[in-house]
Each structure stands twice: as C-alpha cells, then as structure tokens.
Protein backbone atom coordinates (compact mmCIF):
# COMPACT_ATOMS: atom_id res chain seq x y z
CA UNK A 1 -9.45 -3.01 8.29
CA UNK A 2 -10.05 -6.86 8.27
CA UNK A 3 -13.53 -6.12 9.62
CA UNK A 4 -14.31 -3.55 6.73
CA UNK A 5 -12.61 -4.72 3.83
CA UNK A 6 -13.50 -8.53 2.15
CA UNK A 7 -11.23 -10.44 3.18
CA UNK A 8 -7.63 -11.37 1.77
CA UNK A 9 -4.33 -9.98 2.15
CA UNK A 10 -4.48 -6.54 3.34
CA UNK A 11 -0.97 -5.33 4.72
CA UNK A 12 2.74 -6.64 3.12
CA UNK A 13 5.17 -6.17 6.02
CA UNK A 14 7.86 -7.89 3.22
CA UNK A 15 7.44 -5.02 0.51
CA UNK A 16 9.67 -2.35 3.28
CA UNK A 17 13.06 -1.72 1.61
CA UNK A 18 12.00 -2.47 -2.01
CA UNK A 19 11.45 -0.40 -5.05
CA UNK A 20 7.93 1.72 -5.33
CA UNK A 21 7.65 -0.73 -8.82
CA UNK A 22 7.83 -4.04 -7.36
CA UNK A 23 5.90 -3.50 -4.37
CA UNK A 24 3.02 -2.08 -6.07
CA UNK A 25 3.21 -5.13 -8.70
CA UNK A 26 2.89 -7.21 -5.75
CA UNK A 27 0.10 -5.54 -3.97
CA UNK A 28 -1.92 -5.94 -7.26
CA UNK A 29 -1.49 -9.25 -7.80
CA UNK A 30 -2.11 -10.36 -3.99
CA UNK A 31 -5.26 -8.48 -3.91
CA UNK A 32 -7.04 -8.00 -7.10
CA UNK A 33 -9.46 -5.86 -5.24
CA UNK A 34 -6.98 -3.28 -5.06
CA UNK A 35 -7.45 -0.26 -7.69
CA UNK A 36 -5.15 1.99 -6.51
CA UNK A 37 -1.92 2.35 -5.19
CA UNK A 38 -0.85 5.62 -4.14
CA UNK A 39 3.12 6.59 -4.33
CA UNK A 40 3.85 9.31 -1.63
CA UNK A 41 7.01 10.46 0.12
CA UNK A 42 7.26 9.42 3.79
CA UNK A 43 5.55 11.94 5.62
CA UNK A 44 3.48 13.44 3.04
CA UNK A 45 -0.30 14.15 4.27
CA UNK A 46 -3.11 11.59 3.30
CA UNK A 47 -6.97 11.59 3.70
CA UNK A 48 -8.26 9.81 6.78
CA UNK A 49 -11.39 7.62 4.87
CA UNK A 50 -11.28 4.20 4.43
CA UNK A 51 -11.32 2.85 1.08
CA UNK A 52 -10.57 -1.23 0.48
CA UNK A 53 -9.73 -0.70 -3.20
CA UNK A 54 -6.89 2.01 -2.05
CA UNK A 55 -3.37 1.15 -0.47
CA UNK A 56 -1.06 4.00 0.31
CA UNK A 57 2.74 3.30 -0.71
CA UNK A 58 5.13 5.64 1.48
CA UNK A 59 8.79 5.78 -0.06
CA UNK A 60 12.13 7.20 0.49
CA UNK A 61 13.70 9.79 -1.69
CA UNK A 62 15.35 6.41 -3.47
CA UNK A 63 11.63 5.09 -4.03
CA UNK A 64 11.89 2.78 -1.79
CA UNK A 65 8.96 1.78 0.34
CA UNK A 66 9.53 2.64 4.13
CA UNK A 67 6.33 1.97 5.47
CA UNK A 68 4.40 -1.12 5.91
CA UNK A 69 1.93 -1.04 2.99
CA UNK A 70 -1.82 -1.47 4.25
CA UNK A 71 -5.49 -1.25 2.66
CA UNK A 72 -7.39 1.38 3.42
C-alpha cells in the first residue's frame, strides 16, 4: 500500500477491540484522504481493488473492530 497510496498513516493496529464509531472517527481524522470507511462483519466478502480513499472496518457481532484496519 505505502508504495500506491500518498503517504501518511495507512493501517491503525490500536483501533482492534474498539467500537465501529470511534475507530472510524479516528481513521478520518488521521488520514483526511480517507472517504470511506466500510463497516463489515468479520468474514464478510470484499472486492480485491485498491482504492487509497477506502479502508475496510471488520467488526464483531458487538461492533467491535477485530481486524487491523488498513487502506486500500
């Protein structure tokens, strides 16, 4: 990813465990680039593209992430 996307912060190890809300709150505001942030349940299918404006935000059935967050 870091040799696609502009650079910044593109992954947020510290967001697993925490509430859908807050962690895409903090996505936004670490990476302005960012235009979407895509809530799915763990294991739910996603396209394979690349896209630096899109993060995909896996969470539990307590909507709480469980995957590291990452651009792309």
């Amino acid at each position: 990813m870091a040799d696609i996307c502009p650079p910044g912060k593109n992954q947020w190890p510290e967001l697993v465990g925490i509430k859908a809300t807050t962690a895409e709150y903090i996505i936004r505001k670490d990476n302005p680039s960012v235009e979407k942030v895509i809530v799915l349940l763990a294991g739910t299918g996603t396209t394979k593209d690349i896209r630096c404006d899109r993060v995909w935000l896996f969470v539990n059935i307590e909507e709480k992430v469980v995957e590291i967050p990452k651009v792309g």
